[in-house]
Structures are given as C-alpha cells and as structure tokens.
Protein backbone atom coordinates (compact mmCIF):
# COMPACT_ATOMS: atom_id res chain seq x y z
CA UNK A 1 200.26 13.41 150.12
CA UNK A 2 203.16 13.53 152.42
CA UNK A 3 202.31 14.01 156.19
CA UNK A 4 205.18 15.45 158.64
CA UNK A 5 204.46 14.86 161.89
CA UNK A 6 206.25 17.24 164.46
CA UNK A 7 206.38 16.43 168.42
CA UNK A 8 206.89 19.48 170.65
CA UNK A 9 208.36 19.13 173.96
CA UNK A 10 206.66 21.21 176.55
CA UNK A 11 209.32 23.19 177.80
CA UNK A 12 208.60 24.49 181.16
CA UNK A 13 210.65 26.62 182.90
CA UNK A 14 211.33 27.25 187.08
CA UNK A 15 212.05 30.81 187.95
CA UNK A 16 214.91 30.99 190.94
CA UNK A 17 217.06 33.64 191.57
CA UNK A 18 220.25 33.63 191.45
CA UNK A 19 223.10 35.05 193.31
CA UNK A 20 226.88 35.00 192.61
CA UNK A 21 230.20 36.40 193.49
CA UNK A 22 230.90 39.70 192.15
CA UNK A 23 234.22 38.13 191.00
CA UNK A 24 232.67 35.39 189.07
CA UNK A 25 229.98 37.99 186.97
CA UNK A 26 233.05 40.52 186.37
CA UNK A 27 235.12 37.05 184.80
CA UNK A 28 232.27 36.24 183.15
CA UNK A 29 231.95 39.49 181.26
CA UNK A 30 235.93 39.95 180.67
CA UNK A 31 235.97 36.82 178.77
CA UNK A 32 233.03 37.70 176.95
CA UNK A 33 231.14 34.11 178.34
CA UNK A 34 228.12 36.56 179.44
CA UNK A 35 227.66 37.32 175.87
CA UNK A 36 227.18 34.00 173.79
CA UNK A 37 224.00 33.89 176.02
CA UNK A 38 220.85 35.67 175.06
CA UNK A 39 220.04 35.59 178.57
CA UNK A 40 222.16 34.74 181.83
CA UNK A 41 219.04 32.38 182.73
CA UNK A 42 220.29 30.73 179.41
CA UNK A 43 223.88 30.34 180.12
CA UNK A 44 222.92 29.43 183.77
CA UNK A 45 220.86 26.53 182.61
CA UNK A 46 223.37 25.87 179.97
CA UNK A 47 226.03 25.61 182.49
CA UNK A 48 224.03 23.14 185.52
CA UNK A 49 223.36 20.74 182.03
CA UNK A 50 227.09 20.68 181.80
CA UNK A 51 227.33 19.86 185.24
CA UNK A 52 224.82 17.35 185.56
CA UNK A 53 226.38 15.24 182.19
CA UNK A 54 229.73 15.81 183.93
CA UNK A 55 228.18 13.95 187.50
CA UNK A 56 226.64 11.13 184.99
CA UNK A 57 229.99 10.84 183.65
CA UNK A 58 231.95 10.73 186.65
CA UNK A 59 229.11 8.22 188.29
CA UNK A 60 229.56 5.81 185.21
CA UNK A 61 233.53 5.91 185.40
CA UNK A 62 232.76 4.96 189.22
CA UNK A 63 230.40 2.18 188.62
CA UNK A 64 232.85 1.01 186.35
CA UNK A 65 235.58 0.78 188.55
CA UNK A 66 233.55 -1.30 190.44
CA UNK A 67 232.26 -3.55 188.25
CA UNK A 68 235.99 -4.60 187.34
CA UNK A 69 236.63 -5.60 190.93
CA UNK A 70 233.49 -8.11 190.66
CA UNK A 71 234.59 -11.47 189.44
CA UNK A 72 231.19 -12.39 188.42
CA UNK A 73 231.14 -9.20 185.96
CA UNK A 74 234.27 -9.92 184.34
CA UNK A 75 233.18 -13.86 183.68
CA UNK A 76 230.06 -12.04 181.94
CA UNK A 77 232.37 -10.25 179.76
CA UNK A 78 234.65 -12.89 179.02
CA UNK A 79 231.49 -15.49 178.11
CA UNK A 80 230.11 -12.68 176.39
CA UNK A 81 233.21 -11.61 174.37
CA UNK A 82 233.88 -15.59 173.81
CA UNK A 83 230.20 -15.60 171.94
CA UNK A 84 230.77 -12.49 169.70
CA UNK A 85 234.50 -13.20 168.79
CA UNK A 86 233.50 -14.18 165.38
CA UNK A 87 230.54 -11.80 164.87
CA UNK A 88 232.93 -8.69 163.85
CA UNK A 89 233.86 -10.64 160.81
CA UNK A 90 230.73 -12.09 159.37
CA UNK A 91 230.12 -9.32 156.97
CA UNK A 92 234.05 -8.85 155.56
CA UNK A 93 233.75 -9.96 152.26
C-alpha cells in the first residue's frame, strides 16, 4: 500500500487596510491589473512578494560588489576555482 504524505502550510493572514492614490486604483483598473486578482488583498500581497524578492535581489548584487573589492574573497575563489578546474570534466566520456 502506497502512503502519500501531504504537509500543509498554515497560512495565516494579517488584516491592514489599505489606502492608495485614486490615480494608482483608476491605472490599475484601465489596464485590467485589478482583474487577474480574485481579490485586491491578493494582488496587494502578490505585489509586496515582488518587492521583497526584488530588495533580496538588489541586497545580493550589493554584497557582491563588495565581496569583489575584498582581496581575501577573490583568493577564495581563485583556490577554490584552482581545486574544481578538472571536476567539470570527470564525467565526459
């Protein structure tokens, strides 16, 4: 007998209210944004998640930057390229 196990996230959910420009709702609604939403809590949620994986993006690029002006970094990834030059080959046949 075959057993499927399912995990369920708990999915809670923070009422706020929200207020925009008049502008903004009207653009949404002309481009017909406002309705590939069943809900404007949905697209509202939908849209902070974009902008929160945009911030993570933009903080990696940043920490990036960084790391390329640290000379110890960029020995790491030269010692640790040197190691794995070879490895990319080993299963060509």
């Amino acid at each position: 007998m075959n057993y499927i196990l399912l995990t369920l996230r708990r999915l809670v959910m923070v009422r706020k209210t929200v207020t925009i420009k008049d502008d903004l709702f009207h653009s949404l609604e002309q481009n017909h944004i406002i309705n590939q939403y069943q809900s404007f809590s949905e697209l509202v949620s939908n849209a902070l998640e974009l902008l929160i994986e945009k911030q993570k993006k933009e903080q990696y690029k940043l920490a990036m930057i960084e790391a390329s002006k640290d000379e110890l970094y960029i020995q790491d990834m030269k010692s640790i390229e040197n190691e794995f030059q070879y490895s990319d080959f080993e299963n060509i046949k």
